[in-house]
Protein backbone atom coordinates (compact mmCIF):
# COMPACT_ATOMS: atom_id res chain seq x y z
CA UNK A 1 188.46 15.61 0.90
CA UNK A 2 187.23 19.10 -0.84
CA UNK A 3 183.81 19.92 0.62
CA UNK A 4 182.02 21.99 -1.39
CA UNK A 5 178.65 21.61 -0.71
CA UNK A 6 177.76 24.09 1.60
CA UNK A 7 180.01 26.71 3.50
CA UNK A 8 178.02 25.62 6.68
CA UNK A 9 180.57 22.71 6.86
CA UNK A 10 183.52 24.57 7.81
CA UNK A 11 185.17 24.04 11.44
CA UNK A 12 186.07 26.79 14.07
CA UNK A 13 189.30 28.03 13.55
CA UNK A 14 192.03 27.69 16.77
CA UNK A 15 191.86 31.11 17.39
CA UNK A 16 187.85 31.20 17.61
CA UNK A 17 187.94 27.75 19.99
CA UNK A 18 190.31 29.96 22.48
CA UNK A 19 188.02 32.47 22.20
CA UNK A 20 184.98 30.38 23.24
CA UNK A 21 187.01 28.58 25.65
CA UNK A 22 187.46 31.87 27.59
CA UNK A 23 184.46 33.44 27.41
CA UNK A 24 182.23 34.78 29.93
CA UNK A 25 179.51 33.09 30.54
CA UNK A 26 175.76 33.73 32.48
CA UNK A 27 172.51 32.32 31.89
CA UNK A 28 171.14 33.63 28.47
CA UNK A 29 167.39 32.94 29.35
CA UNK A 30 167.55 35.31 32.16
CA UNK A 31 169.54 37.78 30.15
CA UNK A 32 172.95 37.32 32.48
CA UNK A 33 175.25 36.25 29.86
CA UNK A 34 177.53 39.00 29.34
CA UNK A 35 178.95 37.45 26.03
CA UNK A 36 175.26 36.95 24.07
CA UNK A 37 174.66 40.21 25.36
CA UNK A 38 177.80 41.85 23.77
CA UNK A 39 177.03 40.10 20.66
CA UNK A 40 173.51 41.21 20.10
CA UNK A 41 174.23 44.55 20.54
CA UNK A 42 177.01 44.58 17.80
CA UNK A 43 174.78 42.49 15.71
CA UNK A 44 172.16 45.57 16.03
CA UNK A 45 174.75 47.72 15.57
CA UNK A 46 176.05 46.29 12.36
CA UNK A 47 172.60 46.22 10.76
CA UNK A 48 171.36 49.57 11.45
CA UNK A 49 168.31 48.08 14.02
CA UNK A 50 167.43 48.23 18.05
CA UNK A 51 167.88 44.96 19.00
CA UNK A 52 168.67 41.29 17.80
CA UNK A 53 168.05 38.14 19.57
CA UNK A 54 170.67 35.37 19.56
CA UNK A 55 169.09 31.99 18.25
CA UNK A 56 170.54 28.83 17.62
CA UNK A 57 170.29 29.35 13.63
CA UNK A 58 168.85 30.77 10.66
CA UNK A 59 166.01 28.94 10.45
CA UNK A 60 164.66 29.39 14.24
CA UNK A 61 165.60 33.30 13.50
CA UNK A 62 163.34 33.06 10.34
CA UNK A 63 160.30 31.33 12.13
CA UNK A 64 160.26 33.85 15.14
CA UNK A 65 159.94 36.44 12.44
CA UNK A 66 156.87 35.04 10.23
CA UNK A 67 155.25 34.25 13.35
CA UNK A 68 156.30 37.69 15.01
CA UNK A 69 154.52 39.68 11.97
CA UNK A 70 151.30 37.21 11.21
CA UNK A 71 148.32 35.69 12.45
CA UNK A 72 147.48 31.56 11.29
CA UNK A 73 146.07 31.64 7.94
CA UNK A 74 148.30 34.26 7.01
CA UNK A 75 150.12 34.56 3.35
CA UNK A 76 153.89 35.22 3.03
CA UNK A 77 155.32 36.32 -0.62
CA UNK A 78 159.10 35.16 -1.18
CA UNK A 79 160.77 33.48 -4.15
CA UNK A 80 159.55 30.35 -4.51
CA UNK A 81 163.22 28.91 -4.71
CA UNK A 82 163.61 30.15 -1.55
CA UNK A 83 165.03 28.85 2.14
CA UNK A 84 161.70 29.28 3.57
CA UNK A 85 160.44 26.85 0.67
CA UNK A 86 162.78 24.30 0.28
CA UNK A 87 165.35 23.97 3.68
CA UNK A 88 162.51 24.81 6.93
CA UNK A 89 160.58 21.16 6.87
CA UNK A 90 157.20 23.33 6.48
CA UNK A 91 158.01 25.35 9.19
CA UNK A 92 155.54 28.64 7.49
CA UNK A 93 152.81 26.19 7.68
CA UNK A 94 153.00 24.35 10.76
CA UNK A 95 154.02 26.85 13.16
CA UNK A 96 152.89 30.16 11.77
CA UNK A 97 150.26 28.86 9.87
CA UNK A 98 151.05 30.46 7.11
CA UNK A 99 150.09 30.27 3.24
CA UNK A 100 153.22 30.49 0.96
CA UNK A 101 152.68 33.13 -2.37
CA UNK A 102 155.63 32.18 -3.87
CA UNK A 103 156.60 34.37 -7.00
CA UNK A 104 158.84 32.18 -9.33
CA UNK A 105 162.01 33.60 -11.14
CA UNK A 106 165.29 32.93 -13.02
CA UNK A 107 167.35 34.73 -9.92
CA UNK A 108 165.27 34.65 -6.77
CA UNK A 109 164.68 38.20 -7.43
CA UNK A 110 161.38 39.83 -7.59
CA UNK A 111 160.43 43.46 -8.16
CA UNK A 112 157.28 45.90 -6.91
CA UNK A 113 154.86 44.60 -9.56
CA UNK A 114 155.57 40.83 -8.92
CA UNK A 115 155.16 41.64 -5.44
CA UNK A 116 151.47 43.67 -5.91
CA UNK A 117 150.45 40.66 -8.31
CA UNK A 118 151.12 38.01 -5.55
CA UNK A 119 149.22 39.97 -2.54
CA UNK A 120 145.96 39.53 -1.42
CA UNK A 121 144.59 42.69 -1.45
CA UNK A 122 141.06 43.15 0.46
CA UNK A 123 139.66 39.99 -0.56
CA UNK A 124 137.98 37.86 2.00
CA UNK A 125 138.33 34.89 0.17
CA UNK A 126 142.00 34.71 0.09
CA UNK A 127 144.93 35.06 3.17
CA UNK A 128 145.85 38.35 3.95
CA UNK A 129 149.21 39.09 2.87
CA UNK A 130 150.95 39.48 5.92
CA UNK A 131 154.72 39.48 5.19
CA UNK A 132 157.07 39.73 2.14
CA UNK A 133 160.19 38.25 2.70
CA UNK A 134 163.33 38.00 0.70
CA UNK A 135 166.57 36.38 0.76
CA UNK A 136 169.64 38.14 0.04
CA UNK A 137 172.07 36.81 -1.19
CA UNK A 138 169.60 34.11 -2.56
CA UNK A 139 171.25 30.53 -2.07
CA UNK A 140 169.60 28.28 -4.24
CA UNK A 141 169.82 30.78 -7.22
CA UNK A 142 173.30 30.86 -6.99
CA UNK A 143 174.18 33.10 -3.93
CA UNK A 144 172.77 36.10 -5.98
CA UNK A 145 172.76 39.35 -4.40
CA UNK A 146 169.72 41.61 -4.68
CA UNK A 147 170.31 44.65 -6.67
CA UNK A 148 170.04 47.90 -4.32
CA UNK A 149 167.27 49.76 -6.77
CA UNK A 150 165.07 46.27 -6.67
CA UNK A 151 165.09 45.84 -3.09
CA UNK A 152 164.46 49.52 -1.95
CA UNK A 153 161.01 49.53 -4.56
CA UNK A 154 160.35 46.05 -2.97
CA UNK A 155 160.27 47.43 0.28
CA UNK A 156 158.56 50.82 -0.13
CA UNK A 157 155.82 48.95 -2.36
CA UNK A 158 155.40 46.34 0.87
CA UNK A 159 155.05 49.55 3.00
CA UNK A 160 151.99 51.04 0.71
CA UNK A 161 150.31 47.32 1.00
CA UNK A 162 151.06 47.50 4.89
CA UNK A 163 153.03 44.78 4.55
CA UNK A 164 155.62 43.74 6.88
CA UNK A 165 159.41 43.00 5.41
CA UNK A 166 161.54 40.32 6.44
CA UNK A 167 164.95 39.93 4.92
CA UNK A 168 166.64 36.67 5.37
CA UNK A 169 170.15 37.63 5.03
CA UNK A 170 172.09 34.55 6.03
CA UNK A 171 174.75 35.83 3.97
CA UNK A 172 174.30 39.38 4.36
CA UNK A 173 177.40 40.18 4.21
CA UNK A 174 178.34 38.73 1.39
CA UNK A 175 175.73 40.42 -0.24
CA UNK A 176 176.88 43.52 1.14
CA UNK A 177 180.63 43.23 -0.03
CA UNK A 178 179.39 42.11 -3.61
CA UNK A 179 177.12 45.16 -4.25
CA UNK A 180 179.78 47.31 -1.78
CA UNK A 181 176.71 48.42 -0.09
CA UNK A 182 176.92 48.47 4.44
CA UNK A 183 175.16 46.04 6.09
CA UNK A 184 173.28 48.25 7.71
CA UNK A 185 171.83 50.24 4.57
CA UNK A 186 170.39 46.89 3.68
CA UNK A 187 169.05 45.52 6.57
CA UNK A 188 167.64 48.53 8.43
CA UNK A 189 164.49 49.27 5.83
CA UNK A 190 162.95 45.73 6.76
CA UNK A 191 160.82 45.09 9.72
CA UNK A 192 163.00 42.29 10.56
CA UNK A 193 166.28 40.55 9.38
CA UNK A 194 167.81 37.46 9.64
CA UNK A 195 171.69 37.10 10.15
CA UNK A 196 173.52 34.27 10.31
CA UNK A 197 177.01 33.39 11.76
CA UNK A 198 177.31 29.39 10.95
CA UNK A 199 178.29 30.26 7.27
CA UNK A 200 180.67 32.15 5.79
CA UNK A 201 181.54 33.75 8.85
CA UNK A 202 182.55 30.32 10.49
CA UNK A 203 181.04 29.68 13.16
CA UNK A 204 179.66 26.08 14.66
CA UNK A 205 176.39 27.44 15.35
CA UNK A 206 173.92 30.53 15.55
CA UNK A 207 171.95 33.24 14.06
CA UNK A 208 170.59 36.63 15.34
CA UNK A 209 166.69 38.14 14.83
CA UNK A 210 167.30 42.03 14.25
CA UNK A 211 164.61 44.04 14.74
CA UNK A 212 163.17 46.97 16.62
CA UNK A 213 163.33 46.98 20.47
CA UNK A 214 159.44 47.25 21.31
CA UNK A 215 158.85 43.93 19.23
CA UNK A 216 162.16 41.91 21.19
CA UNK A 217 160.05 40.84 24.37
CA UNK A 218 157.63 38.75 22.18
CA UNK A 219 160.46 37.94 19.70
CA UNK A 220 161.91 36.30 23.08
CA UNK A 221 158.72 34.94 23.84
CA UNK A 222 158.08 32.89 20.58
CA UNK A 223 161.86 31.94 20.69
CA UNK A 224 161.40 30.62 24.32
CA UNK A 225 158.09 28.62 22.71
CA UNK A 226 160.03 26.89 20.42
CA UNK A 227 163.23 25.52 22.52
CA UNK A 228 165.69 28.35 21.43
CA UNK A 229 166.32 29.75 24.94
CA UNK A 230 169.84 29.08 26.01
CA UNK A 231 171.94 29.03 29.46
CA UNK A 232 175.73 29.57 29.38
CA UNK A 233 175.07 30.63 25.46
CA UNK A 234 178.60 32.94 25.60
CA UNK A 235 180.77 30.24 25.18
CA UNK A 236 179.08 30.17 21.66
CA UNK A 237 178.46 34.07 21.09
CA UNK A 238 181.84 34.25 21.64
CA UNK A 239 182.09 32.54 18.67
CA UNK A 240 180.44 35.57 17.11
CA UNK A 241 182.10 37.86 18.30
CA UNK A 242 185.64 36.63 16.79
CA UNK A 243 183.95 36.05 13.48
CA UNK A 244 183.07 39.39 13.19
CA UNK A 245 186.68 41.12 14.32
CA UNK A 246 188.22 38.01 11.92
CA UNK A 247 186.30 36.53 9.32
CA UNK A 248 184.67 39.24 7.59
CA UNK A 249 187.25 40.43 5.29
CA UNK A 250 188.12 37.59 4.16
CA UNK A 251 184.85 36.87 3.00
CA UNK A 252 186.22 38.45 -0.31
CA UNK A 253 188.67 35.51 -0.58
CA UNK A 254 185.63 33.40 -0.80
CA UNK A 255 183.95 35.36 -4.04
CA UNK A 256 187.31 35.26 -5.45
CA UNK A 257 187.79 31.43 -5.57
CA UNK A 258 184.16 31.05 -6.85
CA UNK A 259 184.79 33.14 -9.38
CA UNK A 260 188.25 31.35 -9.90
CA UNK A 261 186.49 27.80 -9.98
CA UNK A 262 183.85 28.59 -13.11
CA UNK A 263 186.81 30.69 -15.03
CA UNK A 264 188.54 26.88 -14.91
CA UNK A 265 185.02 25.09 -15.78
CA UNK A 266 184.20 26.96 -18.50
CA UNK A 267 186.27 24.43 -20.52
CA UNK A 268 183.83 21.88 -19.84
CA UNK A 269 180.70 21.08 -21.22
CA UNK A 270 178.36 22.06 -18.02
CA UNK A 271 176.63 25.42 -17.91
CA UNK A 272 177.74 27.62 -15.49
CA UNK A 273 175.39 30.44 -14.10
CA UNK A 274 177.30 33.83 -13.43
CA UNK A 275 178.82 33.77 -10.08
CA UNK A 276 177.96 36.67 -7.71
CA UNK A 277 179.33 35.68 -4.06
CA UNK A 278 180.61 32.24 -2.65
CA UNK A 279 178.51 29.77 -4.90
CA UNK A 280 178.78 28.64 -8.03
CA UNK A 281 175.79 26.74 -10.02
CA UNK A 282 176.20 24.35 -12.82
CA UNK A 283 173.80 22.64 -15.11
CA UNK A 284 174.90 19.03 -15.71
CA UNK A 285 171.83 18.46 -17.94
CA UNK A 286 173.91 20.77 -20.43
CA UNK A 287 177.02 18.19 -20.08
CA UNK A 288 174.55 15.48 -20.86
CA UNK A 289 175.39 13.82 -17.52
CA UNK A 290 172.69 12.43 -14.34
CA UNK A 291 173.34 14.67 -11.74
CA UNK A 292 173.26 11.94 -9.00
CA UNK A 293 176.12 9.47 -11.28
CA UNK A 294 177.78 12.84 -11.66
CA UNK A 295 177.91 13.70 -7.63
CA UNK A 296 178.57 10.18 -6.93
CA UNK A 297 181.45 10.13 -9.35
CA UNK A 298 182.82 13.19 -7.75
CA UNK A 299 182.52 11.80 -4.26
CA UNK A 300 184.54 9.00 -5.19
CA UNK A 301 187.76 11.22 -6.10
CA UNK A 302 186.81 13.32 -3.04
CA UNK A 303 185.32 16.55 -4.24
CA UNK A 304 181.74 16.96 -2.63
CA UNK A 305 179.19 18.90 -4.25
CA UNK A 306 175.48 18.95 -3.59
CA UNK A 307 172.15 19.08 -5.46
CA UNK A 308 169.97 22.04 -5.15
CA UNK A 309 165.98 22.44 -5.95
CA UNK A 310 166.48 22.70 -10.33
CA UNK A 311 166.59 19.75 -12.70
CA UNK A 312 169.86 19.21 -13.57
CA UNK A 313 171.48 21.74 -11.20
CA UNK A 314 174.48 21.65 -8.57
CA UNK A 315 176.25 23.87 -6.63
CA UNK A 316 179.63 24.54 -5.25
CA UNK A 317 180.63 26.83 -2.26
CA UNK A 318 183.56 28.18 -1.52
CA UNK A 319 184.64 29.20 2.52
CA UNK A 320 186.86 29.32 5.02
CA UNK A 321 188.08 26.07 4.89
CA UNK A 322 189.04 25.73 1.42
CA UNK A 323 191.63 27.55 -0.05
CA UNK A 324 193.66 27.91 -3.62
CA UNK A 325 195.08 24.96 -4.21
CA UNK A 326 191.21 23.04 -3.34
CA UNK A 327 189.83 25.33 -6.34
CA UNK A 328 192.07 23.92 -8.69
CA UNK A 329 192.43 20.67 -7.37
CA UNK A 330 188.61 20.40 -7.51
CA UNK A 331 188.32 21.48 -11.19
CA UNK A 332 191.06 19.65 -11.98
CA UNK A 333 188.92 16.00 -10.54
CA UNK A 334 186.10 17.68 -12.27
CA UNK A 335 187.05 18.11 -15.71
CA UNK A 336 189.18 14.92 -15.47
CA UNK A 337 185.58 12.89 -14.29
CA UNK A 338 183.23 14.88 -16.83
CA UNK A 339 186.06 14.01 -19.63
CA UNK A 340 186.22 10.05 -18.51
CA UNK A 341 182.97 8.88 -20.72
């Protein structure tokens, strides 16, 4: 089986399960685990901020921040193809309370003026605009990355609204090593960020809330509120921490058999969107083919893709757990399925 559906389904490695099995362990709600410790502070390191939290994932590190930097009835501007949108089961509304102003484009990308058009500005009638959040690299448009120039105005523009930033960089660092921009120049202009370890890093689990250190007691607080505080949590930090010393580099392995994947589609009839990190898009609508028949017929030669939130549109995503001989086996079943009507 070639899973390409997500790169959250790949499995700790041997040499991360050792490193788990022998880590030190305390209890993380008190703040005596040694391990979660050690990884939050390289986490803050790496991004350029005070502090991060360890969380059990993205999404918890996400909903600490919207509630974090808003009050119920609240507005948040982000793409409106967005995580927050699409993959948090409402999780702005029902436990921030929170109004979406989602600004629609062609790449998840949105500049200053989108940004000014979608806030609420002084009227009473309408929800503040509380946050601005944006995701980078942007999953369902194709794991694009955020061009430097765009985010920096997006960002200064929030700051003249008095508008807090979030950035939801789950992949952050592929973003990072596809613009060849540090982490840390991208991460440390917003309020908040969001980092995740469960994807292309490789990890079974977790995420990390950066921030700055006078807002981490009430970041703790909200995470405590929703059922995110932990006990012997090392044992899965450590997890972390050998992603970070192992898998990062080879995060470029990942772009590279994207990139190799849609050169060896673009035979085929589908459209193929222009490949940035790990994922690549493709329009089956353009192939004439139903996307479910066409994911089901896949499945059944054991190449998994997945749907994401456009007509017509799938995705595959390359990671740790597939290598060079997948990509061209799974192009190979592809073609050889789109060719058999």
């Amino acid at each position: 089986m070639i899973d390409l559906r997500t790169d959250t389904v790949t499995r700790p490695t041997a040499g991360m399960r050792q490193a788990m099995a022998s880590a030190e362990v305390g209890d993380e709600q008190k703040g005596e685990d040694p391990t979660t410790r050690a990884l939050e502070e390289r986490v803050a390191s790496l991004l350029g901020t005070q502090a991060a939290v360890f969380v059990p994932s993205a999404t918890m590190a996400n909903q600490i921040a919207l509630q974090l930097w808003s009050a119920p009835g609240d507005g948040v501007v982000l793409s409106a193809g967005s995580h927050l949108v699409h993959s948090e089961a409402g999780g702005p509304a029902a436990l921030a309370g929170l109004m979406l102003q989602p600004i629609t484009s062609s790449d998840g990308t949105f500049d200053a003026a989108d940004l000014a058009a979608a806030a609420s500005e002084g009227a009473v009638e309408k929800p503040r605009t509380a946050i601005v959040s944006v995701e980078n690299t942007h999953s369902n448009a194709g794991g694009r990355v955020w061009p430097t120039e765009r985010l920096d105005a997006v960002v200064t523009a929030a700051r003249r609204l008095e508008i807090r930033t979030h950035l939801d960089g789950a992949r952050l660092l592929n973003a990072a090593l596809a613009s060849s921009v540090a982490p840390d120049r991208i991460a440390s202009q917003f309020d908040s960020a969001t980092f995740c370890l469960s994807k292309g890093l490789g990890c079974p689990l977790g995420a990390l809330l950066a921030l700055p250190a006078h807002h981490e007691t009430q970041a703790r607080r909200i995470k405590q509120r929703l059922g995110g505080a932990m006990r012997q949590s090392g044992v899965l930090a450590a997890a972390g921490l050998y992603a970070l010393d192992h898998h990062v580099d080879r995060l470029a392995d990942d772009h590279r058999r994207a990139q190799r994947l849609a050169d060896l589609l673009t035979q085929s009839a589908l459209g193929i969107s222009a490949v940035d990190t790990n994922v690549v898009v493709l329009d089956t609508d353009a192939a004439g083919w139903d996307r479910a028949l066409l994911l089901r017929r896949l499945a059944e030669e054991d190449v998994l893709l997945s749907a994401i939130p456009h007509p017509g549109r799938i995705r595959a995503v390359t990671h740790l757990d597939v290598d060079d001989d997948d990509v061209e086996r799974a192009a190979a079943v592809i073609l050889r399925v789109l060719a058999s009507r």
